[in-house]
C-alpha atoms as a PDB file:
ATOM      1  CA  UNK A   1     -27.280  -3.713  10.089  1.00  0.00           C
ATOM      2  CA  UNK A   2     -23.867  -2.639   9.420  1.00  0.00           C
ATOM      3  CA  UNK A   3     -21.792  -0.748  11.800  1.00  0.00           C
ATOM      4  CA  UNK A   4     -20.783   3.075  11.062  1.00  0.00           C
ATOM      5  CA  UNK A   5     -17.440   4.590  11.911  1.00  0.00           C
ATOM      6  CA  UNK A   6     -16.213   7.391  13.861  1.00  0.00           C
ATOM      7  CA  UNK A   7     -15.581  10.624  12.498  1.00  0.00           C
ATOM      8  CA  UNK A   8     -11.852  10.383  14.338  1.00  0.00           C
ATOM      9  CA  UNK A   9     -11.532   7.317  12.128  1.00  0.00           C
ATOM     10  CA  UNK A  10     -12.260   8.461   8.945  1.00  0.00           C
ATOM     11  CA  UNK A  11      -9.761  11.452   9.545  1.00  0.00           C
ATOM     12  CA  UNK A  12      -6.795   8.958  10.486  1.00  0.00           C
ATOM     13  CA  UNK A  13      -7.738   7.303   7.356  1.00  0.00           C
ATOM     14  CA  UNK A  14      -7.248  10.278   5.337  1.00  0.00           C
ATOM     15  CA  UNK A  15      -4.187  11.082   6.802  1.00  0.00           C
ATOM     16  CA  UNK A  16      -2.900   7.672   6.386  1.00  0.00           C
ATOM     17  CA  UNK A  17      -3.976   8.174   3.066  1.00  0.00           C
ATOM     18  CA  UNK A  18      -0.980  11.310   2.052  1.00  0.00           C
ATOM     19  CA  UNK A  19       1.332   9.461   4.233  1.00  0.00           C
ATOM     20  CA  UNK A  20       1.544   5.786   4.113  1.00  0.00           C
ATOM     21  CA  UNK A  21       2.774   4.574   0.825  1.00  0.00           C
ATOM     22  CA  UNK A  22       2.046   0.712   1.550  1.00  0.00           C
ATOM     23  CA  UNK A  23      -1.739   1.791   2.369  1.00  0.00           C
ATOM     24  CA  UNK A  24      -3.718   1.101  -0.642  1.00  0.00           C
ATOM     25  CA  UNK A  25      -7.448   2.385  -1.192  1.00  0.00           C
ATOM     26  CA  UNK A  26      -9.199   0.325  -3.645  1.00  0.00           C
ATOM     27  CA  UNK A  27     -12.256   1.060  -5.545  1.00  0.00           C
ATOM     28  CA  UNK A  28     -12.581  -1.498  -7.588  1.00  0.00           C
ATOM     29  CA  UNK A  29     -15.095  -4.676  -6.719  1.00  0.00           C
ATOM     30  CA  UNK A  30     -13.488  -7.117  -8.630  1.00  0.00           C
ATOM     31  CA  UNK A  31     -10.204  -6.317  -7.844  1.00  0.00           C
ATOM     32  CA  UNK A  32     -11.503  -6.165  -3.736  1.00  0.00           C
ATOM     33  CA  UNK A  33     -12.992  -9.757  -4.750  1.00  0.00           C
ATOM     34  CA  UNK A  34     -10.181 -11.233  -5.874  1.00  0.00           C
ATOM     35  CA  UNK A  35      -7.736 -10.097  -3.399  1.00  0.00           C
ATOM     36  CA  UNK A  36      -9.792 -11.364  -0.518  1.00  0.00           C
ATOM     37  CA  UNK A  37     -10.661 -14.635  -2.639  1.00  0.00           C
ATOM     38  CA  UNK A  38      -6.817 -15.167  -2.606  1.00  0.00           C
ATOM     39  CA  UNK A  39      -6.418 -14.899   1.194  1.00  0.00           C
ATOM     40  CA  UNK A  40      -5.213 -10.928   2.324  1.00  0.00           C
ATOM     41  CA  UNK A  41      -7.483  -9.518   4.541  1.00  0.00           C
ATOM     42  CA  UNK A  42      -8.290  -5.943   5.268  1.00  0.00           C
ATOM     43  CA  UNK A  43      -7.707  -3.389   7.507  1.00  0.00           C
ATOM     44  CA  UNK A  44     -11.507  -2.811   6.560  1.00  0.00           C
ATOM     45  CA  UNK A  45     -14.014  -2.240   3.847  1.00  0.00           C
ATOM     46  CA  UNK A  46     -16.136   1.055   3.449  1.00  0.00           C
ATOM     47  CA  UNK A  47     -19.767   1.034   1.240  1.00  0.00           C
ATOM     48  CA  UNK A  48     -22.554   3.802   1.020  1.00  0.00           C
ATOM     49  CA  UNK A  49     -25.192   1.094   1.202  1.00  0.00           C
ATOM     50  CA  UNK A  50     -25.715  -1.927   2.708  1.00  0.00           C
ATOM     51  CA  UNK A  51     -26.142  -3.150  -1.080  1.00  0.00           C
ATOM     52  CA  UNK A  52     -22.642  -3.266  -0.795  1.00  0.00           C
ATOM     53  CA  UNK A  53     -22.169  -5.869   1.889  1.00  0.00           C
ATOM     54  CA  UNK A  54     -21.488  -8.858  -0.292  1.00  0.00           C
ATOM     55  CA  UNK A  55     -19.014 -10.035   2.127  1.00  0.00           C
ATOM     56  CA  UNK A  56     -20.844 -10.584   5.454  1.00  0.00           C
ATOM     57  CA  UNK A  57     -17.148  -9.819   7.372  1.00  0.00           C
ATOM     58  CA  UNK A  58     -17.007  -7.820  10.489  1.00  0.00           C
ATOM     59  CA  UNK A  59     -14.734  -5.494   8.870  1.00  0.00           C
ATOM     60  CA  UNK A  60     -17.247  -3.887   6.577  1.00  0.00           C
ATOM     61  CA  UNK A  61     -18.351  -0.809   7.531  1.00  0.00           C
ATOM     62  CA  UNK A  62     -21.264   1.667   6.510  1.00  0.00           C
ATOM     63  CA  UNK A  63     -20.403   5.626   5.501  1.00  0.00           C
ATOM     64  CA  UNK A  64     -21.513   8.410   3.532  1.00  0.00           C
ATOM     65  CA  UNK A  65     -20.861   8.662  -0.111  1.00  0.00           C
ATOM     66  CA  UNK A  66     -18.979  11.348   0.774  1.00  0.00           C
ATOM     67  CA  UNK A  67     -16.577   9.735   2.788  1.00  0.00           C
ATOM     68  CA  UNK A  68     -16.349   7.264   0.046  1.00  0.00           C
ATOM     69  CA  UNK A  69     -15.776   9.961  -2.461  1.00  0.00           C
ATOM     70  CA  UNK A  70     -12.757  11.577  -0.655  1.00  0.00           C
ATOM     71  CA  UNK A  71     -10.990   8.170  -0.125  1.00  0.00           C
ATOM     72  CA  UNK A  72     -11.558   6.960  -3.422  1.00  0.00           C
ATOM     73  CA  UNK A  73      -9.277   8.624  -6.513  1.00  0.00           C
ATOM     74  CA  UNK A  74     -12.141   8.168  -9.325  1.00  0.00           C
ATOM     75  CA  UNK A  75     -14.690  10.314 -10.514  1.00  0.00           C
ATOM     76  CA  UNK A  76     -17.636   7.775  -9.991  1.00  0.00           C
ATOM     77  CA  UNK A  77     -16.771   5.644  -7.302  1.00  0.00           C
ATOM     78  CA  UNK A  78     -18.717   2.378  -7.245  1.00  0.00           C
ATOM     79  CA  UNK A  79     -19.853   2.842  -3.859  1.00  0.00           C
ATOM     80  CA  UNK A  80     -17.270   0.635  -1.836  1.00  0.00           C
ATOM     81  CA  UNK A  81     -13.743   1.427  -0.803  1.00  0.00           C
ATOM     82  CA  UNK A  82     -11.257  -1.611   0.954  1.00  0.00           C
ATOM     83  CA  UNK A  83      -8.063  -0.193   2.963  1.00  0.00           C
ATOM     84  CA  UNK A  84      -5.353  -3.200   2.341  1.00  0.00           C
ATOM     85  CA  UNK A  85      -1.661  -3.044   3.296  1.00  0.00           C
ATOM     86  CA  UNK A  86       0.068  -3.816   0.610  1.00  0.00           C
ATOM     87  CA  UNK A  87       2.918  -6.446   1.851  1.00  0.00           C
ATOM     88  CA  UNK A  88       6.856  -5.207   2.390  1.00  0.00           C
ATOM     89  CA  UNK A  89       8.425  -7.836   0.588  1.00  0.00           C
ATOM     90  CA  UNK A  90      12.020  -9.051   2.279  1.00  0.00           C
ATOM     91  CA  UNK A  91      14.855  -7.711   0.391  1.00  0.00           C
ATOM     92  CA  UNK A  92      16.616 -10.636  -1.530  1.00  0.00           C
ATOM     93  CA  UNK A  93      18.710 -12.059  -4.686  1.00  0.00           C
ATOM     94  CA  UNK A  94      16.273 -12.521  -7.582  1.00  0.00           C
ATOM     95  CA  UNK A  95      15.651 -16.172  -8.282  1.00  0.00           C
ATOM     96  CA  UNK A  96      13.510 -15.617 -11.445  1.00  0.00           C
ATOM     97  CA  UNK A  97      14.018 -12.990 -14.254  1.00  0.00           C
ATOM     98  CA  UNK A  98      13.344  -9.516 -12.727  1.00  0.00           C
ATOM     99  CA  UNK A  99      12.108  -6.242 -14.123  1.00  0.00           C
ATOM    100  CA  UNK A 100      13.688  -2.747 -13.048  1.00  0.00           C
ATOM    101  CA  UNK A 101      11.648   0.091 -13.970  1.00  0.00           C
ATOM    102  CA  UNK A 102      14.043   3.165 -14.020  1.00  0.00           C
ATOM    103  CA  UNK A 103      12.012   6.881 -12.567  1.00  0.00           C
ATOM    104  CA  UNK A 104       8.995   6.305 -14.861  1.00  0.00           C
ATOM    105  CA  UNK A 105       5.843   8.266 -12.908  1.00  0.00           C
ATOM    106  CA  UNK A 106       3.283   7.354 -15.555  1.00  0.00           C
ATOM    107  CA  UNK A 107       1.301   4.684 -13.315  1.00  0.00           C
ATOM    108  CA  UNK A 108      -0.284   3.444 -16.399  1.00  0.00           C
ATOM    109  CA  UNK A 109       2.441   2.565 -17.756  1.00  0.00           C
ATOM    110  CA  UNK A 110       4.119   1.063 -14.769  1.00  0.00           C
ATOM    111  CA  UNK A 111       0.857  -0.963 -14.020  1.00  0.00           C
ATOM    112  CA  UNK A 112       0.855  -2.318 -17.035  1.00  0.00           C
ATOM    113  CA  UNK A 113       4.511  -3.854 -17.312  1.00  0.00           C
ATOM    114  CA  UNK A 114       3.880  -5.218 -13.372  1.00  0.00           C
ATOM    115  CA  UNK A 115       0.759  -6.918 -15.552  1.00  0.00           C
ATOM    116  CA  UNK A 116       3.056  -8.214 -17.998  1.00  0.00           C
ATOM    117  CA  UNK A 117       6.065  -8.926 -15.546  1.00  0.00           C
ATOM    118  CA  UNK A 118       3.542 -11.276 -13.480  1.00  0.00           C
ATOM    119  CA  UNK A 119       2.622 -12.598 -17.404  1.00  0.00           C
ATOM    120  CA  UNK A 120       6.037 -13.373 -17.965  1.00  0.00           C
ATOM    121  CA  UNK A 121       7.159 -14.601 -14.816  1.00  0.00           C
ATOM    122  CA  UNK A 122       9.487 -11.635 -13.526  1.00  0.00           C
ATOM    123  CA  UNK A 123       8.797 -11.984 -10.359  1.00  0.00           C
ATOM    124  CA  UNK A 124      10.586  -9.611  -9.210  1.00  0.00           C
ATOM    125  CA  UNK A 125      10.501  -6.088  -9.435  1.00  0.00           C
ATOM    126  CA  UNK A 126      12.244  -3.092  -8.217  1.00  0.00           C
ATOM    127  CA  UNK A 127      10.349   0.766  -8.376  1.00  0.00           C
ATOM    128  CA  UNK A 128      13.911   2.954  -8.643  1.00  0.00           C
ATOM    129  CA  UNK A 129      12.542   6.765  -7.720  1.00  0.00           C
ATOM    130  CA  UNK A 130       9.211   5.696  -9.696  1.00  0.00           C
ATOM    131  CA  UNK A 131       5.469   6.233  -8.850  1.00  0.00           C
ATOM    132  CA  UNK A 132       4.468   5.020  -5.946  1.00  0.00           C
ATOM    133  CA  UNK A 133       3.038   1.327  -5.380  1.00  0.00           C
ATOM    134  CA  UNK A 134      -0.229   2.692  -3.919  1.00  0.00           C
ATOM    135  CA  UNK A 135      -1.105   5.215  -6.580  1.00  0.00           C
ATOM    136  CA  UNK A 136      -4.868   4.037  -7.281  1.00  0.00           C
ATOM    137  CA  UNK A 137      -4.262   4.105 -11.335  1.00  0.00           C
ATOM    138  CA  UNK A 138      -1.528   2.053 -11.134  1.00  0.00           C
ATOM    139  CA  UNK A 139      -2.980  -0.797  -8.896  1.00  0.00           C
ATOM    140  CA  UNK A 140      -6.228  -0.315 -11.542  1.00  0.00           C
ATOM    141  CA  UNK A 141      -3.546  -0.560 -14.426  1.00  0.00           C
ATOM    142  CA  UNK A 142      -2.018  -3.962 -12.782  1.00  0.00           C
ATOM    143  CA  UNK A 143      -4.943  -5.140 -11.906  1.00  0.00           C
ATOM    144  CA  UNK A 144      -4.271  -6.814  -9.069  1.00  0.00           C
ATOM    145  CA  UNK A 145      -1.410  -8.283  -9.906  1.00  0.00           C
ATOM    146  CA  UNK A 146       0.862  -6.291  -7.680  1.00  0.00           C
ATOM    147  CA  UNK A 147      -0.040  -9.030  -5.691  1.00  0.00           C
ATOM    148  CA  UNK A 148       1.425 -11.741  -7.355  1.00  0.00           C
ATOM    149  CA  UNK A 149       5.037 -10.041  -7.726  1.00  0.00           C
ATOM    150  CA  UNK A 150       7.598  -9.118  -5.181  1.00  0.00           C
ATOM    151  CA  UNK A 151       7.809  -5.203  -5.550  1.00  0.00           C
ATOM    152  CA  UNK A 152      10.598  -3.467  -4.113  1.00  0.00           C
ATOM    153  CA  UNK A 153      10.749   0.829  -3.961  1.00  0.00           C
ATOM    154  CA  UNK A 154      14.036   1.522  -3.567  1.00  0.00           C
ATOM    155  CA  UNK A 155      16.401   3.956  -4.575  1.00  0.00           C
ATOM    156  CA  UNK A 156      18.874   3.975  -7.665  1.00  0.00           C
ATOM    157  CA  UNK A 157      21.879   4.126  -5.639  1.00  0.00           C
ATOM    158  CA  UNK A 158      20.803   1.435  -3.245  1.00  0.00           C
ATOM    159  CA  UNK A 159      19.718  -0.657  -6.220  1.00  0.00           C
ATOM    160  CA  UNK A 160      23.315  -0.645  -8.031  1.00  0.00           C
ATOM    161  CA  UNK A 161      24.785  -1.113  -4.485  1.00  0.00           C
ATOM    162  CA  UNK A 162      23.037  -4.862  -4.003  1.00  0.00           C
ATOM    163  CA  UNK A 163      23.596  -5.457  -7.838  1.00  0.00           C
ATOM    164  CA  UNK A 164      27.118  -5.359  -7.293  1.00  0.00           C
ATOM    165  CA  UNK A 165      26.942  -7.144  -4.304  1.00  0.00           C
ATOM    166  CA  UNK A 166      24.935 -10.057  -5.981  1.00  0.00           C
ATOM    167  CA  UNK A 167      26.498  -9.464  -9.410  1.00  0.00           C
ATOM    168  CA  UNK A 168      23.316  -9.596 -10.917  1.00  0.00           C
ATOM    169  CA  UNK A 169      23.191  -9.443 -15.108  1.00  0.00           C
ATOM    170  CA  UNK A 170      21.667  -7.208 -16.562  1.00  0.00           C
ATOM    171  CA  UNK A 171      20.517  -5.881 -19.840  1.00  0.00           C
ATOM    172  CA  UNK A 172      18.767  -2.557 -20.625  1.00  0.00           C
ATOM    173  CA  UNK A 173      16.684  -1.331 -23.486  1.00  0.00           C
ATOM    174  CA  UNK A 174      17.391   1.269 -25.545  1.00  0.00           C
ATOM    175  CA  UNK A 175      16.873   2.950 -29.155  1.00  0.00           C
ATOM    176  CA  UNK A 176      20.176   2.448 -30.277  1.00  0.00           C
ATOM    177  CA  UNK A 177      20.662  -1.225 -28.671  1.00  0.00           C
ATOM    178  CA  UNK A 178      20.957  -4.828 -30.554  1.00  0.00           C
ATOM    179  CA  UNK A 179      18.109  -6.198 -31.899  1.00  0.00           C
ATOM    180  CA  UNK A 180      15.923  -8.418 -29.082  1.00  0.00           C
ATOM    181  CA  UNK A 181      15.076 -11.240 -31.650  1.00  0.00           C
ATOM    182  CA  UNK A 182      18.493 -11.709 -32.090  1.00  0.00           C
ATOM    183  CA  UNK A 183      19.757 -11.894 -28.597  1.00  0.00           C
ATOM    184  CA  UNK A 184      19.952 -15.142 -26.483  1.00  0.00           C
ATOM    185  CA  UNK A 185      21.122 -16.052 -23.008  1.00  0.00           C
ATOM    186  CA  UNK A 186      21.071 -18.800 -20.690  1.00  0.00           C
ATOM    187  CA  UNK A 187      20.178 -18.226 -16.648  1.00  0.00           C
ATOM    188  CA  UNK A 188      18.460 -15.404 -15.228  1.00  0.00           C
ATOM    189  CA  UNK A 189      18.583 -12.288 -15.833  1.00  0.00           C
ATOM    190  CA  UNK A 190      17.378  -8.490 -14.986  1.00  0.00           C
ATOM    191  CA  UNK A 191      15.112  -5.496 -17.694  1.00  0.00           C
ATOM    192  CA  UNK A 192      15.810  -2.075 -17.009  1.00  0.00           C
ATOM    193  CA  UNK A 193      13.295  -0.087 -18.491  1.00  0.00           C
ATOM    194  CA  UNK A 194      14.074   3.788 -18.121  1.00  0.00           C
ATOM    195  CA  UNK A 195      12.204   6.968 -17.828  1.00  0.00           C
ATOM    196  CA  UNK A 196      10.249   7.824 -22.017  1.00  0.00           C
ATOM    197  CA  UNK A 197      12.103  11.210 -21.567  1.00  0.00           C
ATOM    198  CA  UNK A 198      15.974  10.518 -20.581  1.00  0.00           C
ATOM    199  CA  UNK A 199      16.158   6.831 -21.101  1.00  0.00           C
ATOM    200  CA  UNK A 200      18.297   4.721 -18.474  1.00  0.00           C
ATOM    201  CA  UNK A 201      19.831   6.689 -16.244  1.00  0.00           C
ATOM    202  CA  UNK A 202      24.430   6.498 -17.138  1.00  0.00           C
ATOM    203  CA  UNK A 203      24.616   4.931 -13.268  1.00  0.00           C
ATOM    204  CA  UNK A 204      22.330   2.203 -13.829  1.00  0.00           C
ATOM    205  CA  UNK A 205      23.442   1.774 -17.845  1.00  0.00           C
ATOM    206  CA  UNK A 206      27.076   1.310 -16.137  1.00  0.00           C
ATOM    207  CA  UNK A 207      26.160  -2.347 -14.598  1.00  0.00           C
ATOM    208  CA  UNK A 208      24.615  -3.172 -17.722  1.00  0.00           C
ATOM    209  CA  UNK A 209      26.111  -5.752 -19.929  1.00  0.00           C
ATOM    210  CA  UNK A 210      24.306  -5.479 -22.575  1.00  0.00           C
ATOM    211  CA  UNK A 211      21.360  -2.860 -24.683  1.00  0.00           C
ATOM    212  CA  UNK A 212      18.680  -4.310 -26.672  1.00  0.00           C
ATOM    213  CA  UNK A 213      16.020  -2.820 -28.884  1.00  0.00           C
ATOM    214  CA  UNK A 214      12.700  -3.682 -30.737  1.00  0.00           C
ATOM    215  CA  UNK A 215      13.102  -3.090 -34.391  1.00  0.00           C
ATOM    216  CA  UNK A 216      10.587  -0.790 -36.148  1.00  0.00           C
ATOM    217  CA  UNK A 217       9.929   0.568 -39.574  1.00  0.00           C
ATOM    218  CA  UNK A 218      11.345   4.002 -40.520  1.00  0.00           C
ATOM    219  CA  UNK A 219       8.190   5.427 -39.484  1.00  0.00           C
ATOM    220  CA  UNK A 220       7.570   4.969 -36.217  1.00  0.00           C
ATOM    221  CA  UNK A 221       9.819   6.769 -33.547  1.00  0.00           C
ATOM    222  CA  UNK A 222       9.288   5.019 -30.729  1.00  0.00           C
ATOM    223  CA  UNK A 223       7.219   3.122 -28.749  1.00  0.00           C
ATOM    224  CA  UNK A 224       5.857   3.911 -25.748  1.00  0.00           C
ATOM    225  CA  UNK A 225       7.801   2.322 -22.696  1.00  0.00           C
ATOM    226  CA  UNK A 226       4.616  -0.099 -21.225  1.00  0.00           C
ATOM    227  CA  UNK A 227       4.486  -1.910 -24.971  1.00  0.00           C
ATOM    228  CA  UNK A 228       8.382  -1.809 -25.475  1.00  0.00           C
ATOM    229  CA  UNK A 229       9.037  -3.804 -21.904  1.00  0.00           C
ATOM    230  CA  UNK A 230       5.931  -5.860 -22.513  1.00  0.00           C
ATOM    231  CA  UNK A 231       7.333  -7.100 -25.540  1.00  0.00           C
ATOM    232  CA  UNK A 232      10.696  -7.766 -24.468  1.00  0.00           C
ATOM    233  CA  UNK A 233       9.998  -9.724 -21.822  1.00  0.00           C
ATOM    234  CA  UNK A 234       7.413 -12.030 -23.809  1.00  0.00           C
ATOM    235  CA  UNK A 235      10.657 -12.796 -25.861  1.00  0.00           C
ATOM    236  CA  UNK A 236      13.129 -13.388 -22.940  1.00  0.00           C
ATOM    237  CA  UNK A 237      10.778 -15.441 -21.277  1.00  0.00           C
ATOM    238  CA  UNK A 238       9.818 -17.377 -24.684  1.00  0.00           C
ATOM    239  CA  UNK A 239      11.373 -20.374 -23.816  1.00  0.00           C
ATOM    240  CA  UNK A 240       9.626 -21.085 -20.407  1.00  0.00           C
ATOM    241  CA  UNK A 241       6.127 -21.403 -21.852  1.00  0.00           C
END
């Protein structure tokens, strides 16, 4: 028989909920499986029926489906809601190829280039004034694999102060930049990918050494900015595959 929670409980989780951005309420079992298959572990894990217990843990906990409903951010929850804390990574030099996504608040599109960042091996990654790392589409959109990347939320300003600091090189992408088959480099180096409105913001664009772009036929605008930073980095990480 599982054990039930406190009504004082569920209300700090709730309020932990608006507040704590490294919180994360997940919804999803076979992200919840995999996490815990690769060693986190919970704060603890909600279900509406014992059904749900497929972990055996002290941690799991029985509740309505109405509590289940509130913490969870879909429609049709599938019954079971985990409460991780998502880890504060240490602020530190890239060592790999690194990804810097520039205010986009589309967490679709964010969770899929942390997908393809992990894909690629850009380890790092820094969230400049974007949608927050515990927004429940974007964890859905990564699937998972915010957990195999160093995320950092930081400001703009702070950003371009430690990229000075390390003299990091960078290159952003851009319409109007040289095409990406065409550009080689040797050594590490950093993506910004800006905001689909505005583009990279002039502050960051001023520590970048170089702009890139995808070609495309006459026809087509744009693309959107999750497939444009996807396929950039498949082609500056080409060679380590």
């Amino acid at each position: 028989m599982l054990k039930k929670v406190s009504e004082t409980f569920i209300k700090n989780l709730k309020k932990q909920k608006r507040e704590n951005c490294y919180l994360l309420f997940l919804d999803n079992i076979k992200i919840i499986k995999d996490l815990i298959n690769s060693g986190l572990k919970p704060i603890c894990i909600l279900v509406e029926d014992e059904k749900f217990n497929i972990w055996q843990d002290e941690i799991v906990y029985k509740v309505d489906r109405r509590v289940i409903e509130q913490l969870s951010d879909t429609k049709t929850p599938q019954g079971v809601v985990c409460i991780i804390e998502y880890p504060q990574y240490i602020l530190k030099k890239p060592d790999t190829n690194f990804l810097i996504i520039d205010k986009l608040q589309d967490p679709g599109n964010v969770g899929t280039l942390i997908r393809t960042a992990a894909a690629c091996g850009f380890n790092n990654i820094f969230l400049l004034d974007s949608v927050r790392i515990n927004n429940s589409k974007l964890i859905r959109s990564s699937v998972g694999t915010i957990f195999n990347t160093n995320i950092i939320s930081m400001s703009e300003n702070k950003f371009i102060e430690y990229a000075k600091i390390w003299k990091l090189p960078i290159i952003k992408a851009d319409m109007g930049g040289k095409n990406i088959f065409n550009f080689s480099y040797s050594g590490i180096i950093g993506l910004v990918i800006g905001n689909e409105g505005n583009g990279v913001s002039s502050n960051l664009s001023s520590i970048c050494s170089e702009t890139i772009s995808i070609p495309m036929k006459k026809n087509v605008e744009s693309l959107n900015a999750s497939i444009s930073g996807s396929i950039i980095m498949y082609q500056l990480a080409k060679n380590d595959f």
